[in-house]
Protein backbone atom coordinates (compact mmCIF):
# COMPACT_ATOMS: atom_id res chain seq x y z
CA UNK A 1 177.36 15.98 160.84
CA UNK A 2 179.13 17.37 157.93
CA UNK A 3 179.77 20.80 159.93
CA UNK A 4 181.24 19.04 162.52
CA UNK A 5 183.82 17.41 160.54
CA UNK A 6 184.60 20.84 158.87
CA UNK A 7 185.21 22.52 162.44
CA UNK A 8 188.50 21.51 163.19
CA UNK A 9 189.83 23.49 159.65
CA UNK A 10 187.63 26.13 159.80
CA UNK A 11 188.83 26.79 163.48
CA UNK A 12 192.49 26.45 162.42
CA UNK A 13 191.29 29.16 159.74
CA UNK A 14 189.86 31.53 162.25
CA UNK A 15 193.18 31.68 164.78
CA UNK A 16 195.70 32.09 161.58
CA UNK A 17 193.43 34.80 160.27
CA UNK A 18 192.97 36.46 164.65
CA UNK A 19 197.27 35.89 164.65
CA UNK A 20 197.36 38.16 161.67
CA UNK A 21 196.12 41.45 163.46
CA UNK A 22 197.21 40.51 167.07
CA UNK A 23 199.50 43.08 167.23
CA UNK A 24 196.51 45.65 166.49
CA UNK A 25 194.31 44.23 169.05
CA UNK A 26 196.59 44.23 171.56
CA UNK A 27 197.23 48.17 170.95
CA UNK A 28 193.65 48.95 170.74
CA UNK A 29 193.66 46.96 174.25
CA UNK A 30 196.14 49.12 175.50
CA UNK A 31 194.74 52.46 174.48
CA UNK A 32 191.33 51.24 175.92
CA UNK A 33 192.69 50.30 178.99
CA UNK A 34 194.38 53.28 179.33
CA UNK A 35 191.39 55.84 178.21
CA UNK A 36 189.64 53.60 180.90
CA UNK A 37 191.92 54.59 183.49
CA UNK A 38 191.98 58.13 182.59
CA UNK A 39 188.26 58.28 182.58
CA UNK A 40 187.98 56.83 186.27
CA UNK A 41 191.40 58.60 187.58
CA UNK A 42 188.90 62.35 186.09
CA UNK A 43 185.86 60.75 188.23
CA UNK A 44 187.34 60.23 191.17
CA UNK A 45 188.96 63.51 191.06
CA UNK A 46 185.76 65.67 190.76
CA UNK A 47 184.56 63.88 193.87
CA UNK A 48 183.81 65.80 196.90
CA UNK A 49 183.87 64.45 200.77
CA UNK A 50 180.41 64.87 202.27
CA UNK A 51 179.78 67.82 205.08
CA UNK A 52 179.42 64.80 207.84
CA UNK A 53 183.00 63.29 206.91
CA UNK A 54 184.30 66.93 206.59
CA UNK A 55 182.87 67.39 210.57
CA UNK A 56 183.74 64.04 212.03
CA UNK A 57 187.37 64.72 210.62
CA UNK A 58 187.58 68.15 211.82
CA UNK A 59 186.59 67.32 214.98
CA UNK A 60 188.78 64.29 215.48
CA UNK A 61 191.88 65.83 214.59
CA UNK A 62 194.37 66.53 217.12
CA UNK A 63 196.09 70.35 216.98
CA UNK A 64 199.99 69.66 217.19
CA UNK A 65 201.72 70.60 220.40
CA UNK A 66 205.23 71.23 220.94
CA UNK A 67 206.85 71.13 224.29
CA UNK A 68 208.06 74.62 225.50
CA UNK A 69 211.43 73.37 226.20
CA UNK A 70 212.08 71.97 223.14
CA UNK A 71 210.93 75.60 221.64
CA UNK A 72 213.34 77.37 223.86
CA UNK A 73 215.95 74.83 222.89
CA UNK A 74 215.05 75.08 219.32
CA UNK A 75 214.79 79.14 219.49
CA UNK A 76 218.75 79.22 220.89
CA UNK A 77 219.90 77.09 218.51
CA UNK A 78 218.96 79.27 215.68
CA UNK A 79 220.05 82.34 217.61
CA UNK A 80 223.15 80.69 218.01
CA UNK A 81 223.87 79.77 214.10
CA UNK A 82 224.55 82.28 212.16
CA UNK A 83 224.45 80.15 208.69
CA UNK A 84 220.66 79.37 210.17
CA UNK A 85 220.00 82.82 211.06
CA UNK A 86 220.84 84.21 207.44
CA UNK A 87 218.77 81.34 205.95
CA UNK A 88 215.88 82.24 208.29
CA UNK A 89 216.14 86.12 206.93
CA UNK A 90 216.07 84.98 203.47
CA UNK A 91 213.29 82.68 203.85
CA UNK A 92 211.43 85.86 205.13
CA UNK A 93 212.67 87.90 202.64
CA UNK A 94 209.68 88.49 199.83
CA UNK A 95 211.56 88.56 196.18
CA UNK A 96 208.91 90.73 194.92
CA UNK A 97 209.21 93.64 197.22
CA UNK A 98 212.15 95.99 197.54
């Protein structure tokens, strides 16, 4: 019964003496928190898709298709543009060959 009396104070005690460092804790939270995500962010990134999701996505995707018209249309346009046509023989241009 004694103890009980003595709780209260030795309580009161315990949080002045936890307030003290709560700044500390709360950094070491942070750094664990973020070693924690760093940890699972290197996990997830070493994981590979199995070979039957690798098939049933290769399979279901759909192979673009453009509308011939809107290639012809598109191919005089650039023919037309001279600004486009000297950006389109840059672009094609390879820096590291003479």
């Amino acid at each position: 019964m004694k103890d009980m009396k003595n709780l209260p104070t030795k309580l009161a005690d315990l949080v002045a003496q936890i307030k003290r460092y709560l700044p500390v804790l709360f950094g070491l939270f942070l750094v664990l928190l973020y070693g924690f995500l760093v940890y699972r962010v290197q996990v997830l990134n070493k994981v590979e898709p199995a070979a039957s999701d690798v098939a049933t996505q290769s399979t279901t995707a759909k192979v673009p298709r453009i509308d011939p018209s809107v290639l012809t249309q598109l191919q005089n346009l650039q023919d037309n543009s001279v600004s486009v046509q000297s950006l389109f023989d840059q672009a094609r241009s390879n820096p590291f060959q003479e």
